[in-house]
Protein backbone atom coordinates (compact mmCIF):
# COMPACT_ATOMS: atom_id res chain seq x y z
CA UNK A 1 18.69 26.90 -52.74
CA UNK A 2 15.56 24.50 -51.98
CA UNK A 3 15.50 24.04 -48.10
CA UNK A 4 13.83 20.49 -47.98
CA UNK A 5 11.89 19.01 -44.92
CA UNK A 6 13.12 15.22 -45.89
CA UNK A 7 13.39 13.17 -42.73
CA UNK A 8 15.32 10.46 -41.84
CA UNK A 9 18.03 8.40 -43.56
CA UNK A 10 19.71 10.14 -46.16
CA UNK A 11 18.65 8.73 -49.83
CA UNK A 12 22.02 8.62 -50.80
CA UNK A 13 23.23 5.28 -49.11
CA UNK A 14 25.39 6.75 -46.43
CA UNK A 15 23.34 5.60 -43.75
CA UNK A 16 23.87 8.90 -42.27
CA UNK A 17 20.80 11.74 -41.57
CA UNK A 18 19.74 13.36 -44.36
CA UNK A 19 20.34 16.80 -42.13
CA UNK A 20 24.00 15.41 -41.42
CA UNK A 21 24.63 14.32 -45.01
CA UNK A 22 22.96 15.68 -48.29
CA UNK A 23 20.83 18.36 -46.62
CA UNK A 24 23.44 20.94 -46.02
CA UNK A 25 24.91 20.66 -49.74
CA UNK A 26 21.13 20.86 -51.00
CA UNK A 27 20.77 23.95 -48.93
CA UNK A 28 24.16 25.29 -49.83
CA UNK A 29 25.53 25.93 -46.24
CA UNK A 30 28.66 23.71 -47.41
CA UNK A 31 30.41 22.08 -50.88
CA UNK A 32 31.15 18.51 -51.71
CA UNK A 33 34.29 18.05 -50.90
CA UNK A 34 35.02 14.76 -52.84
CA UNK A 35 33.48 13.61 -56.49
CA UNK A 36 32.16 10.86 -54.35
CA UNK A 37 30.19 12.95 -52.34
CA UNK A 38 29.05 15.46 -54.92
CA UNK A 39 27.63 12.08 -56.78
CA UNK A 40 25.95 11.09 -54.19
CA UNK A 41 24.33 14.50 -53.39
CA UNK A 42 23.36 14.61 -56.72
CA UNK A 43 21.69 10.62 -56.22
CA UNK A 44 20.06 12.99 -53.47
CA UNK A 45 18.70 16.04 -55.80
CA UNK A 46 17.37 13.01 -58.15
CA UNK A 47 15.94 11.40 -55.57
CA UNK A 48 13.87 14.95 -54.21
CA UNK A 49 13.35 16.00 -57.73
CA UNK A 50 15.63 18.92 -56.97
CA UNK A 51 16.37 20.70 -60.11
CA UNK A 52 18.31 23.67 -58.91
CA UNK A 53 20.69 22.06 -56.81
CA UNK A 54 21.77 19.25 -60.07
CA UNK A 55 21.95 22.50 -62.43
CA UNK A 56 24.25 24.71 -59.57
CA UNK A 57 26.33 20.91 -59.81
CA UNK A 58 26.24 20.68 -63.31
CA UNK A 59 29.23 22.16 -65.54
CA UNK A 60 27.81 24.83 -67.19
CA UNK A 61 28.78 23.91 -70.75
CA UNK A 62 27.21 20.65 -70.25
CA UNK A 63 23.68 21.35 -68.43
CA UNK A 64 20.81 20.01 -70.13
CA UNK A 65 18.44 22.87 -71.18
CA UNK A 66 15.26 20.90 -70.04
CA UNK A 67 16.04 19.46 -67.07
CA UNK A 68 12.12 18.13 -66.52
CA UNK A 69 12.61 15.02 -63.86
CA UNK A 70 9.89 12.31 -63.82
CA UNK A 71 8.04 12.19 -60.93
CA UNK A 72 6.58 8.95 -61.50
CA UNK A 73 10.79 7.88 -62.12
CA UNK A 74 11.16 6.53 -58.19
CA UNK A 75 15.22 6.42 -57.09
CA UNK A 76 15.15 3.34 -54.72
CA UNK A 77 19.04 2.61 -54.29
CA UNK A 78 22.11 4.05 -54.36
CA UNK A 79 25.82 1.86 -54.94
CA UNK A 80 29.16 3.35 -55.29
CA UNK A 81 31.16 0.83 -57.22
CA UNK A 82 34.40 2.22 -57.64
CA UNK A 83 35.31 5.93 -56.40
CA UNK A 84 39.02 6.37 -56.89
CA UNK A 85 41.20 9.58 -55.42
CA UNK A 86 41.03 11.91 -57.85
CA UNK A 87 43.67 13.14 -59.96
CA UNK A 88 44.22 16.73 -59.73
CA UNK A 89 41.59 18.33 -60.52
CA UNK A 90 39.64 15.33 -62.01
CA UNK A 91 38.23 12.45 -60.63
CA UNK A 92 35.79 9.36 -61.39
CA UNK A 93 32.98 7.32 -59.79
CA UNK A 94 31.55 4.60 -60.71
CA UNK A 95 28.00 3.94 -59.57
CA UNK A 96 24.63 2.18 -59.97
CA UNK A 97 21.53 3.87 -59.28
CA UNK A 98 18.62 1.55 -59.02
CA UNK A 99 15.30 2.70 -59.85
CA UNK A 100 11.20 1.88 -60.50
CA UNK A 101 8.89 3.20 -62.92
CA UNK A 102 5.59 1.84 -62.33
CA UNK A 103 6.14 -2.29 -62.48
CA UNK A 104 9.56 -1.86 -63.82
CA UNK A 105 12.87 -2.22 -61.76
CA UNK A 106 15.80 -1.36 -63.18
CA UNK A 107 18.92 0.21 -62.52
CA UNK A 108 21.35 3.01 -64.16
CA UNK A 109 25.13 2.17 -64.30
CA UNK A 110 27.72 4.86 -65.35
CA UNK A 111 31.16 5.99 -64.73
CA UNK A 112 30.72 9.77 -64.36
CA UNK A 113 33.38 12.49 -64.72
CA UNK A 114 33.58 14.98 -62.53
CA UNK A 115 35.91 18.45 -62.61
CA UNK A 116 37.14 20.73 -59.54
CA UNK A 117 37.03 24.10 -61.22
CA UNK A 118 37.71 27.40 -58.68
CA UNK A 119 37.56 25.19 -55.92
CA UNK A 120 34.16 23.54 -56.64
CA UNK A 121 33.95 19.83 -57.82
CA UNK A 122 31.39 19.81 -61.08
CA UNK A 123 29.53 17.05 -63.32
CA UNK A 124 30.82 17.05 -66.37
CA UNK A 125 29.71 13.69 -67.94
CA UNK A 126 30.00 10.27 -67.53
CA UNK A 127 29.76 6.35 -69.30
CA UNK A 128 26.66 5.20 -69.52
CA UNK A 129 27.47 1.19 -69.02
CA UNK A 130 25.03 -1.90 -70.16
C-alpha cells in the first residue's frame, strides 16, 4: 500500500483529517466499512493519483487494464448526493465529483455500484449521468 504524507483536511469532503479519514484505508490498516465510504476513499485515491489503492478497490473482473490517471486532471470537490443503506450485499451512491483541467471546470456525476464480496465492499460500476 502507498503510505502518503497528505496533510490536512481529507480530500474527500468529510471535513475530517486525512490521517483520521482516507489515510488509514489508503494505507490498508482498516476496510471501508460502507459503499459510502469506500466511494469516497476512492474520491481520495483520485484525488492523490493513487493507482494501487483504486485497483485493490476495484472488482477484479471489471479493473481497467490501463489505469494511467492525469496529472494535469485536478479533483477539486467531492458531493454525495444520495447514499442509500445497502441491500445485502449491494449498495449505491450517488455522487458528483467536480473537477479542473487547465481553464475548464467541470464536474463528473454517476450512480456507482458497489458489491460486498468476502467481507470487502468493491467497485463494480456505475451510471455515468449528464
Amino acid at each position: 500500500m502507498v503510505a502518503h504524507r497528505y496533510e490536512g483536511e481529507c480530500p474527500c469532503g468529510t471535513g475530517e483529517l486525512y490521517a483520521q479519514c482516507c489515510g488509514p484505508l489508503h494505507a490498508g490498516e482498516r476496510r471501508a466499512q460502507t459503499p459510502e465510504q469506500l466511494m469516497r476513499s476512492r474520491y481520495s485515491a483520485f484525488f492523490l493519483l493513487d493507482t494501487e489503492y483504486l485497483r485493490l478497490t476495484w472488482a477484479p473482473e471489471a479493473t481497467p487494464q490501463d489505469l494511467t490517471l492525469d496529472a494535469q486532471q485536478k479533483w477539486t470537490r467531492l458531493r454525495a448526493l444520495d447514499a442509500p443503506e445497502p441491500e445485502g450485499n449491494e449498495g449505491y451512491v450517488h455522487y458528483r465529483a467536480h473537477f479542473r483541467y487547465g481553464n475548464l471546470r467541470d464536474f463528473l456525476e454517476e450512480v456507482s455500484r458497489f458489491e460486498r464480496r468476502d467481507g470487502v465492499w468493491l467497485y463494480v460500476d456505475g451510471e455515468i449521468l449528464e
